[in-house]
PDB file of N, CA and C in Angstrom:
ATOM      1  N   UNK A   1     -11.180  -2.232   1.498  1.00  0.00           N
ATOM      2  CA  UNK A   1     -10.971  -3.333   0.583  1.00  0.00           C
ATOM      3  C   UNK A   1     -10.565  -4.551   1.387  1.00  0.00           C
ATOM      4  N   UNK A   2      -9.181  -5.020   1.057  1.00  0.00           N
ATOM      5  CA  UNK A   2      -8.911  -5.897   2.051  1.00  0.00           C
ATOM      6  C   UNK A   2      -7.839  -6.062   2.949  1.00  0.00           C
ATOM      7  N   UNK A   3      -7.730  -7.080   3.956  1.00  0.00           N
ATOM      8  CA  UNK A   3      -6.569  -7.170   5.154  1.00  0.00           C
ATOM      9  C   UNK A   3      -5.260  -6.123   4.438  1.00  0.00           C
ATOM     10  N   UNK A   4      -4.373  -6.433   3.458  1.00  0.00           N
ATOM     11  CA  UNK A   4      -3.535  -6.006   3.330  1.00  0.00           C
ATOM     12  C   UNK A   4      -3.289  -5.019   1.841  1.00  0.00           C
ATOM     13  N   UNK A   5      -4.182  -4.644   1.337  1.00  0.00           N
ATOM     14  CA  UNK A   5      -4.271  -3.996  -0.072  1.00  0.00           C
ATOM     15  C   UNK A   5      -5.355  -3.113   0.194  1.00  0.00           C
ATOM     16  N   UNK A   6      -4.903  -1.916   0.307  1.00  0.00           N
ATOM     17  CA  UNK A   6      -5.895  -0.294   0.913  1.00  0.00           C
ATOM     18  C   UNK A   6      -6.976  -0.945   1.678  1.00  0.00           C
ATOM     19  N   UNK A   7      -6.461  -1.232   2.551  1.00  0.00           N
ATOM     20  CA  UNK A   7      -7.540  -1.602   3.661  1.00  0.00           C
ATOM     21  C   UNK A   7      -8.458  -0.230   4.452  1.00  0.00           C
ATOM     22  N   UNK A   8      -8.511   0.663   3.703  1.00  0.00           N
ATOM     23  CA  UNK A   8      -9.802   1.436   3.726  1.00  0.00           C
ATOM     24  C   UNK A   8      -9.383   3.058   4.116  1.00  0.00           C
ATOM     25  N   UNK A   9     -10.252   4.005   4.460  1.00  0.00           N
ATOM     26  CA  UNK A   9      -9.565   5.123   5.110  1.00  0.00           C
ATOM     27  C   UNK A   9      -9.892   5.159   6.054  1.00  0.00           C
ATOM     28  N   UNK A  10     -10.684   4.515   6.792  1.00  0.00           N
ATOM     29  CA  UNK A  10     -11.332   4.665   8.378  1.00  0.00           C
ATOM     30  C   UNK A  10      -9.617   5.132   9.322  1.00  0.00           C
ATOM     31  N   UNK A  11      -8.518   4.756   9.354  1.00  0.00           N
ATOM     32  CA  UNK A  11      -7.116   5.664  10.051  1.00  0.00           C
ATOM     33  C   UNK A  11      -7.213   6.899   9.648  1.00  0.00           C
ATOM     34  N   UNK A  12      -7.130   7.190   8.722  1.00  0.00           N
ATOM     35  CA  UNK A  12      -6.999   8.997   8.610  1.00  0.00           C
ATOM     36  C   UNK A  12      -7.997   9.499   8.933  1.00  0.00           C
ATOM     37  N   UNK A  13      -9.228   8.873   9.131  1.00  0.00           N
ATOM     38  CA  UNK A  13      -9.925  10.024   9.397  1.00  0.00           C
ATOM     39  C   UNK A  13      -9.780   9.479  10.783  1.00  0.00           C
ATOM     40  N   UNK A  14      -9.325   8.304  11.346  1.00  0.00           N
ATOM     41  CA  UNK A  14      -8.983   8.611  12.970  1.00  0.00           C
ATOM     42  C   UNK A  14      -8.457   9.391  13.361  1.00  0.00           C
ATOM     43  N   UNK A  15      -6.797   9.392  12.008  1.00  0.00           N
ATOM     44  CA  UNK A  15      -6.225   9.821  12.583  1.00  0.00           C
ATOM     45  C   UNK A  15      -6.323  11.547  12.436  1.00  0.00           C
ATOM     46  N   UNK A  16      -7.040  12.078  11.719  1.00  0.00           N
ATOM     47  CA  UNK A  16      -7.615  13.845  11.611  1.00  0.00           C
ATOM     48  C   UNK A  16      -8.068  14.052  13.147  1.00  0.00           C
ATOM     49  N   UNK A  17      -8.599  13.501  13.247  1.00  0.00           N
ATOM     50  CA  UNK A  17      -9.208  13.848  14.675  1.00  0.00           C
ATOM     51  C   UNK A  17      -8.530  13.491  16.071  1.00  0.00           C
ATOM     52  N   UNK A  18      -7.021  13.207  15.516  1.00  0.00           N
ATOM     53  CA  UNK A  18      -6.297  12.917  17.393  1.00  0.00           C
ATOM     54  C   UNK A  18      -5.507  14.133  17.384  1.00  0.00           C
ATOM     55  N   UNK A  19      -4.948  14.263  18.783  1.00  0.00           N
ATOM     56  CA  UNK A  19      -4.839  15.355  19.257  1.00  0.00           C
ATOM     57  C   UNK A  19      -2.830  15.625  18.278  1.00  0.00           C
ATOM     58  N   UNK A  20      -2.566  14.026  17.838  1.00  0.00           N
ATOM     59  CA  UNK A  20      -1.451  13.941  17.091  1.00  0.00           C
ATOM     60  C   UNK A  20      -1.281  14.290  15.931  1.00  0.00           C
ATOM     61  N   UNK A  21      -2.414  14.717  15.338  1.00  0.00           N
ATOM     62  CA  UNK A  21      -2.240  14.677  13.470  1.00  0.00           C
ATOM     63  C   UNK A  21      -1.498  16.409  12.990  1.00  0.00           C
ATOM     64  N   UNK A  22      -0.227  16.309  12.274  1.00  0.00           N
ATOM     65  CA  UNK A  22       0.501  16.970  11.848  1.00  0.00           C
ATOM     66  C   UNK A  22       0.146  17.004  10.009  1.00  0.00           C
ATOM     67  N   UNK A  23      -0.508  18.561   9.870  1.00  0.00           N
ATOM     68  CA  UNK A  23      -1.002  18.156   8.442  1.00  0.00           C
ATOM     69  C   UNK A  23       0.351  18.163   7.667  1.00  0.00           C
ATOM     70  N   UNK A  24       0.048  17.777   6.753  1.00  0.00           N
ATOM     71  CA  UNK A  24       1.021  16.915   5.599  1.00  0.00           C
ATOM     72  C   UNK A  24       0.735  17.340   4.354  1.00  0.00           C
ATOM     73  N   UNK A  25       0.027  18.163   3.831  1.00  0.00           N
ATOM     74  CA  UNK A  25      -0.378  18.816   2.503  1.00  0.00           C
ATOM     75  C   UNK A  25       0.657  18.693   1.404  1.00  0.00           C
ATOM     76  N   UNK A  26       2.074  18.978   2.251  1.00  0.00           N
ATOM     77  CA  UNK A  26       2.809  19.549   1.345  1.00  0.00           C
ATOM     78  C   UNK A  26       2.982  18.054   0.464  1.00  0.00           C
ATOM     79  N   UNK A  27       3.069  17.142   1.837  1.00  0.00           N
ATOM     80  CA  UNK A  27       3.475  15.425   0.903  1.00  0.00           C
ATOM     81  C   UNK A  27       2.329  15.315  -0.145  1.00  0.00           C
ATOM     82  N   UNK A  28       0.986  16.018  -0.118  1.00  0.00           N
ATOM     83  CA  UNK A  28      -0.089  15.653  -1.297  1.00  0.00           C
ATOM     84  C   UNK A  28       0.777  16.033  -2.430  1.00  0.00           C
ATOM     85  N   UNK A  29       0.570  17.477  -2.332  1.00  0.00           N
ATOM     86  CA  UNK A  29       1.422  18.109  -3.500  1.00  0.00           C
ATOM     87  C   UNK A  29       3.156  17.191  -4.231  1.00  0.00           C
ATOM     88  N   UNK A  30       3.577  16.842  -3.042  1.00  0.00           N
ATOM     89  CA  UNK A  30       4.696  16.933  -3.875  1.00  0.00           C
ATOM     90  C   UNK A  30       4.921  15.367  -4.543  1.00  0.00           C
ATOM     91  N   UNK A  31       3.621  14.335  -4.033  1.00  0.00           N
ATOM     92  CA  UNK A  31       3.206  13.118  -5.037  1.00  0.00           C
ATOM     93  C   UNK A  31       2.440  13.406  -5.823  1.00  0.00           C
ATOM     94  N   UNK A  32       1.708  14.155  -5.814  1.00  0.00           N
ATOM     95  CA  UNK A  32       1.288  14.925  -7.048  1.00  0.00           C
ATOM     96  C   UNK A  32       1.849  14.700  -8.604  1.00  0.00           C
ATOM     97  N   UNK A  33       3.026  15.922  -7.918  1.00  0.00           N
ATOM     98  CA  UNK A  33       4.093  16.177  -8.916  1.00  0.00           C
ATOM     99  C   UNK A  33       4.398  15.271  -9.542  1.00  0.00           C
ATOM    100  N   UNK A  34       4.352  13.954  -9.056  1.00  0.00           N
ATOM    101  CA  UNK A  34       5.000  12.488  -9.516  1.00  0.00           C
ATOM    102  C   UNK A  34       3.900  11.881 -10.622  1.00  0.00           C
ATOM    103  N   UNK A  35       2.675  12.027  -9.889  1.00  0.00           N
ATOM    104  CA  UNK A  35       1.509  11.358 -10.650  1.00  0.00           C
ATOM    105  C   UNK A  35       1.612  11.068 -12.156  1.00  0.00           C
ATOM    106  N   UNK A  36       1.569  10.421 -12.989  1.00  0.00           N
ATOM    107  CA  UNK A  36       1.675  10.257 -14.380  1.00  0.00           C
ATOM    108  C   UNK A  36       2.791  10.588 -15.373  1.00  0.00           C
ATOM    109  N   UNK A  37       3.664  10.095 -14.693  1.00  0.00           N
ATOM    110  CA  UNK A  37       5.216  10.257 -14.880  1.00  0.00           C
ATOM    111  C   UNK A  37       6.276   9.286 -14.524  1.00  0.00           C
ATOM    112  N   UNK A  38       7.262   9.253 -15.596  1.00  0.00           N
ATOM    113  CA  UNK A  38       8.294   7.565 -15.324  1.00  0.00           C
ATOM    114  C   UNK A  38       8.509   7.650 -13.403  1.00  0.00           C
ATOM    115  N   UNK A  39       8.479   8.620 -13.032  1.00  0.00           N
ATOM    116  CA  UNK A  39       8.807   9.109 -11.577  1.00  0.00           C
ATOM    117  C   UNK A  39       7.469   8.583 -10.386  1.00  0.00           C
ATOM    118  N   UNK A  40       6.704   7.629 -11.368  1.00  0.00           N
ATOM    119  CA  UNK A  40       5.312   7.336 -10.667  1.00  0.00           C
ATOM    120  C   UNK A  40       5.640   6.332  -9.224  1.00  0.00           C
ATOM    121  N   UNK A  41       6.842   6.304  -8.859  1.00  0.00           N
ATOM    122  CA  UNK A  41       7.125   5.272  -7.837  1.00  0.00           C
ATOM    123  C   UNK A  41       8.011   5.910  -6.873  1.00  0.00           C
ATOM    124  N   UNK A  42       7.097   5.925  -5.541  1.00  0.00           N
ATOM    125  CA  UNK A  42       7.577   6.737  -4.726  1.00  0.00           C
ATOM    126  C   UNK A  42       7.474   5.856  -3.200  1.00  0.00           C
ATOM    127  N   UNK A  43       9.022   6.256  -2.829  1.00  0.00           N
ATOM    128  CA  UNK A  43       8.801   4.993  -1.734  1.00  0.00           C
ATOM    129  C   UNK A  43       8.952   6.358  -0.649  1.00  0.00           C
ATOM    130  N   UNK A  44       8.151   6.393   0.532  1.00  0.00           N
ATOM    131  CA  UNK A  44       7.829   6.864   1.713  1.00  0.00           C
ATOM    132  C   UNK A  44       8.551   6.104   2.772  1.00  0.00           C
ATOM    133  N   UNK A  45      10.215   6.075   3.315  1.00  0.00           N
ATOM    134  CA  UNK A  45      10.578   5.455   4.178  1.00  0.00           C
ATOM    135  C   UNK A  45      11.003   6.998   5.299  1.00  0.00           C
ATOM    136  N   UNK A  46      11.092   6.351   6.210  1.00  0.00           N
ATOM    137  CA  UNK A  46      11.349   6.816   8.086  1.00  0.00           C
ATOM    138  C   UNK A  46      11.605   6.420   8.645  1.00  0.00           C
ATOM    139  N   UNK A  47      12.077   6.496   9.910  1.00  0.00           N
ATOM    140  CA  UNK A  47      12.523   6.238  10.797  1.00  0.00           C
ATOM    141  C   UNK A  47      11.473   5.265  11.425  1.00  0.00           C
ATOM    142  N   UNK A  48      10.965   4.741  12.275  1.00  0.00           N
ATOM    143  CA  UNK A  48      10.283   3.910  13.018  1.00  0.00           C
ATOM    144  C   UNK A  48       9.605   5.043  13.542  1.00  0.00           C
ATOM    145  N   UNK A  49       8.388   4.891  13.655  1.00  0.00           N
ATOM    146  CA  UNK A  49       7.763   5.917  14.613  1.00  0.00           C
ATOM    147  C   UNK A  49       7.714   7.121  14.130  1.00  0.00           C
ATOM    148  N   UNK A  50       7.686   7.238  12.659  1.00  0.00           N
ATOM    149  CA  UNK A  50       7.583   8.923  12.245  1.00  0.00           C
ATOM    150  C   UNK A  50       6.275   9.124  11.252  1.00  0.00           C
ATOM    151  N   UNK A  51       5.436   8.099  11.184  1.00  0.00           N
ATOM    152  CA  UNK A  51       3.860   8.718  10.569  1.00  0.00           C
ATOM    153  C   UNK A  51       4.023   8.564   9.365  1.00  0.00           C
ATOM    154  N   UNK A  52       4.935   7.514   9.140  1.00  0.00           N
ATOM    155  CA  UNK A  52       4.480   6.655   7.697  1.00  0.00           C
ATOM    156  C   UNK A  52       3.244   6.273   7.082  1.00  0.00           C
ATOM    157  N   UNK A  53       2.696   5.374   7.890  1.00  0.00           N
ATOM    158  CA  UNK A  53       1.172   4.770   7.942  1.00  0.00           C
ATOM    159  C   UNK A  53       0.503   5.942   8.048  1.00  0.00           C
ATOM    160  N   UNK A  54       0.556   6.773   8.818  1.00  0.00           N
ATOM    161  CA  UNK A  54      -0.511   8.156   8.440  1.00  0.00           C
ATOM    162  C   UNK A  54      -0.573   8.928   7.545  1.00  0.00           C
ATOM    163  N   UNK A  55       0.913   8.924   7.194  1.00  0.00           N
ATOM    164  CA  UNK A  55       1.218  10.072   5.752  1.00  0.00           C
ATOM    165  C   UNK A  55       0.219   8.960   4.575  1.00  0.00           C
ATOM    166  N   UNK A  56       0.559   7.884   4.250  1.00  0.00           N
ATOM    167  CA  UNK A  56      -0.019   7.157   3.323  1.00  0.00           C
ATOM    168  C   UNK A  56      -1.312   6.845   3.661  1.00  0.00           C
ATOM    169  N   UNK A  57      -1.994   7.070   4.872  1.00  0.00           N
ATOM    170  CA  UNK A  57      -3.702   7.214   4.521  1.00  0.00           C
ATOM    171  C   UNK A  57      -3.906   8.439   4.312  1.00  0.00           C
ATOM    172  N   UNK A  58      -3.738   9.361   3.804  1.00  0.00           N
ATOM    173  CA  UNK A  58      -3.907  10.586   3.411  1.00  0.00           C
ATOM    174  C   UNK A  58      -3.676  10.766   1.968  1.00  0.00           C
ATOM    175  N   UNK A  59      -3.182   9.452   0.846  1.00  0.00           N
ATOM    176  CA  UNK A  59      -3.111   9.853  -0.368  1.00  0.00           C
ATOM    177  C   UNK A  59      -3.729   8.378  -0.706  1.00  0.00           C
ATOM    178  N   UNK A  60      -4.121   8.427  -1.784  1.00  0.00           N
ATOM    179  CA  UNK A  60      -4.860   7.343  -2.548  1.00  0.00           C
ATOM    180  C   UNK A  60      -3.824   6.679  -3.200  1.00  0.00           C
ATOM    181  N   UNK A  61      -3.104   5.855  -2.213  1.00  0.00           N
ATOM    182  CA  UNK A  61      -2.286   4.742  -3.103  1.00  0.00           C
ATOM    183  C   UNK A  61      -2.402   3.420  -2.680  1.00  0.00           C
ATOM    184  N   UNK A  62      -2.034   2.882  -3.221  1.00  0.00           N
ATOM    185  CA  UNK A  62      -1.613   1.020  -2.885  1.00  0.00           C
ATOM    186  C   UNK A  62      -0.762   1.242  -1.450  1.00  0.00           C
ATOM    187  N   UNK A  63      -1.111   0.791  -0.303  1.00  0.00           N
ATOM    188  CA  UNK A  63      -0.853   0.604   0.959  1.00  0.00           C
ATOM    189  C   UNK A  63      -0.557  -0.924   1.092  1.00  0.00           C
ATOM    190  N   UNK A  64       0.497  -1.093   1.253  1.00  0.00           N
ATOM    191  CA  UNK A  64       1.020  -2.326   1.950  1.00  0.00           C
ATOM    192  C   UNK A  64       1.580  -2.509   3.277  1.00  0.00           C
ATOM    193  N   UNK A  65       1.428  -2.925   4.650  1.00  0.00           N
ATOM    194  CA  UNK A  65       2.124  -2.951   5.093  1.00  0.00           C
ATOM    195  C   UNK A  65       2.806  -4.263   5.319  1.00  0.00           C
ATOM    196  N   UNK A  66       4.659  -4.092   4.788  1.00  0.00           N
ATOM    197  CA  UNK A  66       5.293  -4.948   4.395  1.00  0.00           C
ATOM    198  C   UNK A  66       5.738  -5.906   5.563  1.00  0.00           C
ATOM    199  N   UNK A  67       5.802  -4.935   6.972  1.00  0.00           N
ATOM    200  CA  UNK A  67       6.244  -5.727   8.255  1.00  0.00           C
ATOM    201  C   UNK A  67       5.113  -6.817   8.723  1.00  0.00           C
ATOM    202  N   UNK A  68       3.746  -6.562   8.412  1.00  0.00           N
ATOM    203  CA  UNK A  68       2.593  -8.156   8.616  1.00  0.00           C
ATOM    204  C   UNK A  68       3.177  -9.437   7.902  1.00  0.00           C
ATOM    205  N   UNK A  69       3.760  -8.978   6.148  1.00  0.00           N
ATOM    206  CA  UNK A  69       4.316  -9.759   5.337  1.00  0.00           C
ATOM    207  C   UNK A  69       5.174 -10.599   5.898  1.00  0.00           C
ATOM    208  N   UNK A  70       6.430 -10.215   6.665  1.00  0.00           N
ATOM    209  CA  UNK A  70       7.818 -10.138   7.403  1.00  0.00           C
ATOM    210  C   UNK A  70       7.041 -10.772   8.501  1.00  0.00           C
ATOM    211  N   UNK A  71       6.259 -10.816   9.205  1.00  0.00           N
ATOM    212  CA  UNK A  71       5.483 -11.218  10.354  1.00  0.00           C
ATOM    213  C   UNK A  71       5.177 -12.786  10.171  1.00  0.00           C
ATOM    214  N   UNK A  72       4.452 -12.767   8.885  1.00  0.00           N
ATOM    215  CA  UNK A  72       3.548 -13.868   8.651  1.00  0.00           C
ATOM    216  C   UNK A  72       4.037 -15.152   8.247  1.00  0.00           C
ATOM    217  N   UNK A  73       5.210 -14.345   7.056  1.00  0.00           N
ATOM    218  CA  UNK A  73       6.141 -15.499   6.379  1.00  0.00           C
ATOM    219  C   UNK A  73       7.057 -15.903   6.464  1.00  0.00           C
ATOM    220  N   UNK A  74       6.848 -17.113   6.205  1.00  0.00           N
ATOM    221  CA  UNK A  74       8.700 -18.045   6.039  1.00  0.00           C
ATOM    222  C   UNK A  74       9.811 -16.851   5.662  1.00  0.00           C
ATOM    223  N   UNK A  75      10.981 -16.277   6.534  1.00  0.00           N
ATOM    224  CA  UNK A  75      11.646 -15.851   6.567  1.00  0.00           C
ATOM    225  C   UNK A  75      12.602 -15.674   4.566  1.00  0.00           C
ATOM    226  N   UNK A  76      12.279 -17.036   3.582  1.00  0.00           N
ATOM    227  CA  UNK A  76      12.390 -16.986   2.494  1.00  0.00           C
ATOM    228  C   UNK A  76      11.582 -17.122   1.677  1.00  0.00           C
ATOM    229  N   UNK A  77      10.353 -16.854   2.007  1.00  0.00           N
ATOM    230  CA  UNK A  77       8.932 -17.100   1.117  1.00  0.00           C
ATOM    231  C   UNK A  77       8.198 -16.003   1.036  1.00  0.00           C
ATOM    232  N   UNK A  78       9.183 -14.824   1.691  1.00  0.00           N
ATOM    233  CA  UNK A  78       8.216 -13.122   2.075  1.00  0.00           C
ATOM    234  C   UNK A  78       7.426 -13.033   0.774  1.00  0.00           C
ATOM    235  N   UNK A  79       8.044 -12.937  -0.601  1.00  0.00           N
ATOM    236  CA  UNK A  79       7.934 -12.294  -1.799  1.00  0.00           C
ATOM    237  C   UNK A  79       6.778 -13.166  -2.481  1.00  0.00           C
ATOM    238  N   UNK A  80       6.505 -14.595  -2.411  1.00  0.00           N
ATOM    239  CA  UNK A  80       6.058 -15.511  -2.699  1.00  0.00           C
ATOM    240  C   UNK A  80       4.782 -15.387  -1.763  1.00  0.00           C
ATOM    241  N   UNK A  81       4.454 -15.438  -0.690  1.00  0.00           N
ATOM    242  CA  UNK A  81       3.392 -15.070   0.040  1.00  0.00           C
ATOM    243  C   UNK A  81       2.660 -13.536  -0.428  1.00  0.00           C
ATOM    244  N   UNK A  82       3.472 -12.766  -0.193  1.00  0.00           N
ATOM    245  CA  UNK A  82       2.905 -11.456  -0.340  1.00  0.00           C
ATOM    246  C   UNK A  82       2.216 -11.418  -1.879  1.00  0.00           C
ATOM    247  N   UNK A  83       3.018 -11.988  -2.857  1.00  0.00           N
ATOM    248  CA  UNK A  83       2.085 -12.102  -4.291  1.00  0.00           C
ATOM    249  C   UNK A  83       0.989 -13.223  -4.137  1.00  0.00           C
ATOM    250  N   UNK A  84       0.914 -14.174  -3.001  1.00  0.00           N
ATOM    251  CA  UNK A  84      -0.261 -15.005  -3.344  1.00  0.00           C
ATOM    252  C   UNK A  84      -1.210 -14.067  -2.541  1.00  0.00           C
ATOM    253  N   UNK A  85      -0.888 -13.423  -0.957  1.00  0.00           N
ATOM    254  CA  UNK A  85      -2.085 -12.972  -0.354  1.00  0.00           C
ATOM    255  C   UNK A  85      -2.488 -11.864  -1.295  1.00  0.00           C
ATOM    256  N   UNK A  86      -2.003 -10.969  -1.975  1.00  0.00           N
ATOM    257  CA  UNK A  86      -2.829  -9.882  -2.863  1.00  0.00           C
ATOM    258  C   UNK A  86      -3.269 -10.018  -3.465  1.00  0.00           C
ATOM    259  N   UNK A  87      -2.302 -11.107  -4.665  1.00  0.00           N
ATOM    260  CA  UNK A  87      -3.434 -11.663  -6.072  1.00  0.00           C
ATOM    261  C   UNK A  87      -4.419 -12.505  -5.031  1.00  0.00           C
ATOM    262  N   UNK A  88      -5.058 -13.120  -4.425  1.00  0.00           N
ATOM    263  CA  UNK A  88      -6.266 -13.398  -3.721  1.00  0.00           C
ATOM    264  C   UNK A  88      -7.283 -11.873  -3.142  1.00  0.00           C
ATOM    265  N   UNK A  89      -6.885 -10.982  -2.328  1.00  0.00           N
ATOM    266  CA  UNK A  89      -7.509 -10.032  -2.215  1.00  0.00           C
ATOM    267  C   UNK A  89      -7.918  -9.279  -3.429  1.00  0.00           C
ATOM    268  N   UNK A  90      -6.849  -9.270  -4.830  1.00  0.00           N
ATOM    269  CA  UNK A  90      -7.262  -8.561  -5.946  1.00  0.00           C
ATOM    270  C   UNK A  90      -8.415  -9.518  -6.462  1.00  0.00           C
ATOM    271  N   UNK A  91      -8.370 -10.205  -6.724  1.00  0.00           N
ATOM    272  CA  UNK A  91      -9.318 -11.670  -7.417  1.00  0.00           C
ATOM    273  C   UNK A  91     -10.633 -11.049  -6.467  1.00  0.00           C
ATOM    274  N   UNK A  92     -10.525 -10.844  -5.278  1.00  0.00           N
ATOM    275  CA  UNK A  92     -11.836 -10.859  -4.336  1.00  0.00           C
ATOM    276  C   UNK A  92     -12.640  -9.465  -4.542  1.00  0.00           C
ATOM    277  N   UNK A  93     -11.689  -8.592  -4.598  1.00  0.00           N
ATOM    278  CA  UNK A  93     -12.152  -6.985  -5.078  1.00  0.00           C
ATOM    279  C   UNK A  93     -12.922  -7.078  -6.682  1.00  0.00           C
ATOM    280  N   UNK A  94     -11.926  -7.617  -7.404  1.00  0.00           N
ATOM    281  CA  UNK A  94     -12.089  -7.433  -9.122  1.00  0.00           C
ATOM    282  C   UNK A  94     -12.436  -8.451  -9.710  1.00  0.00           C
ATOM    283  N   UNK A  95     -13.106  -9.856  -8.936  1.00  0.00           N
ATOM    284  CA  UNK A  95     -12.866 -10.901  -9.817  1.00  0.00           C
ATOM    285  C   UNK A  95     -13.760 -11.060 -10.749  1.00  0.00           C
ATOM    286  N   UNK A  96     -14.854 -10.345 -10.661  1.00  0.00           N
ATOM    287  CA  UNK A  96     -15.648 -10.158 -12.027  1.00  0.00           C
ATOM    288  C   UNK A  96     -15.023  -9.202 -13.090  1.00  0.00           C
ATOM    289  N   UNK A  97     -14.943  -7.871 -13.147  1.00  0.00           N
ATOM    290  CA  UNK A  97     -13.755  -7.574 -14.144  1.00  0.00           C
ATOM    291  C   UNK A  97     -12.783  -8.178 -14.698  1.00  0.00           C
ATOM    292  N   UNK A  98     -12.147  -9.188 -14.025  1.00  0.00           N
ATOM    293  CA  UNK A  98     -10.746  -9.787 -14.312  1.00  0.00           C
ATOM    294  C   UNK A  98     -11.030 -11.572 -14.853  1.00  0.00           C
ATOM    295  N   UNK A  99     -12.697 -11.228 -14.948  1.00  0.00           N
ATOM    296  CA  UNK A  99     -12.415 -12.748 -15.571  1.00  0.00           C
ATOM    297  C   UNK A  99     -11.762 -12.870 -16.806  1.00  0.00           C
ATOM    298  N   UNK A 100     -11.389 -13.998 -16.582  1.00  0.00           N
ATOM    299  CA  UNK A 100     -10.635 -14.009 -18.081  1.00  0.00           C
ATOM    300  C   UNK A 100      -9.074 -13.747 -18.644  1.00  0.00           C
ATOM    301  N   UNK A 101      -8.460 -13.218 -17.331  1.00  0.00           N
ATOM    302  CA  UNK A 101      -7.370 -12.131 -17.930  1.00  0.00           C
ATOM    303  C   UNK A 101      -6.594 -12.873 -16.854  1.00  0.00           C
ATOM    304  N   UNK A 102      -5.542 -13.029 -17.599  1.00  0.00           N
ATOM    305  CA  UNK A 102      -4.559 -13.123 -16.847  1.00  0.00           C
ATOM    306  C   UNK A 102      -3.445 -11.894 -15.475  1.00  0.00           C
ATOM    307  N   UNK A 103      -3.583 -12.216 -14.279  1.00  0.00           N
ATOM    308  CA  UNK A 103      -3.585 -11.103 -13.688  1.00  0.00           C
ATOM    309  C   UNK A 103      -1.981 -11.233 -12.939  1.00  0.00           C
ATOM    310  N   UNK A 104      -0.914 -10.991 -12.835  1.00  0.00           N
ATOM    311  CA  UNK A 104       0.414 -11.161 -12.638  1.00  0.00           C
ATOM    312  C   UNK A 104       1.287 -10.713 -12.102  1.00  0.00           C
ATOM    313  N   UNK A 105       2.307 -10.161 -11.218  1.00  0.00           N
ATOM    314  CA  UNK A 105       3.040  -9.171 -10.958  1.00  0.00           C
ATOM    315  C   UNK A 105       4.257  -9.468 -11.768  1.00  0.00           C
ATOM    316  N   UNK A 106       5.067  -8.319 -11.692  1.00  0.00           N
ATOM    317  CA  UNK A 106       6.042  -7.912 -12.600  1.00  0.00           C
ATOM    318  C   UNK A 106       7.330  -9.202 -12.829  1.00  0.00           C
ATOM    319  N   UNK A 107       7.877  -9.569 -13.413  1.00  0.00           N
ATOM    320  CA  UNK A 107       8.704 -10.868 -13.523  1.00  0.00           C
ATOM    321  C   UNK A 107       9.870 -10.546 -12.578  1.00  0.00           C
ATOM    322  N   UNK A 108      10.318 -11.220 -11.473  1.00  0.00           N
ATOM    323  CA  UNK A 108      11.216 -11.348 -10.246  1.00  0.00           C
ATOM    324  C   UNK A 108      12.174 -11.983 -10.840  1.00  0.00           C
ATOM    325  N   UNK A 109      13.141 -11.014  -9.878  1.00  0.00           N
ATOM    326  CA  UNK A 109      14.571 -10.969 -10.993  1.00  0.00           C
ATOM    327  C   UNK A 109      15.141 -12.389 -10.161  1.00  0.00           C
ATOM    328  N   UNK A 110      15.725 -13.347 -10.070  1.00  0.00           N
ATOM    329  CA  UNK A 110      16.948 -14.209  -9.769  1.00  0.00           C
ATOM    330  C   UNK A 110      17.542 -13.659  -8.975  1.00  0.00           C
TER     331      UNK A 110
END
């Protein structure tokens, strides 16, 4: 798709094939469990260096990585950037579906 919104699976299947890949099944299953349930929000944090980014190309979710965000933006504009670069990548994926509709993220608290 695009730069920063499931930018594709071409990593997992890199990463299946390095001599590093530690299968992870059990993490399918146990987001699974979560799938279609108030419990649908599941944050995947680690340590630095523990196969975050790999665990999450291995399940079909919304992939962000938040440190490009942190990279890119005004140190107080993270939240404000990151909703303009996606709603632009979403518009670019969906913008025929979505004509018409107002498309938004969730109202940011104060």
């Amino acid at each position: 798709m695009g730069i920063y919104l499931n930018p594709g699976n071409k990593g997992f299947w890199e990463s299946i094939r390095s001599e590093i890949y530690v299968d992870k099944t059990n993490l399918i299953a146990c987001t699974n469990r979560f799938m279609n349930t108030e419990d649908k929000y599941v944050c995947v944090s680690r340590p630095r260096r523990f196969g975050k980014s790999m665990a999450l190309k291995m399940l079909d979710v919304i992939y962000l990585n938040m440190q490009q965000f942190l990279i890119e933006a005004d140190s107080n504009e993270v939240m404000k950037y990151l909703e303009q670069e996606l709603l632009e990548e979403i518009f670019e994926e969906y913008g025929a579906i979505l004509t018409g509709q107002e498309v938004r993220f969730a109202a940011r608290m104060l």
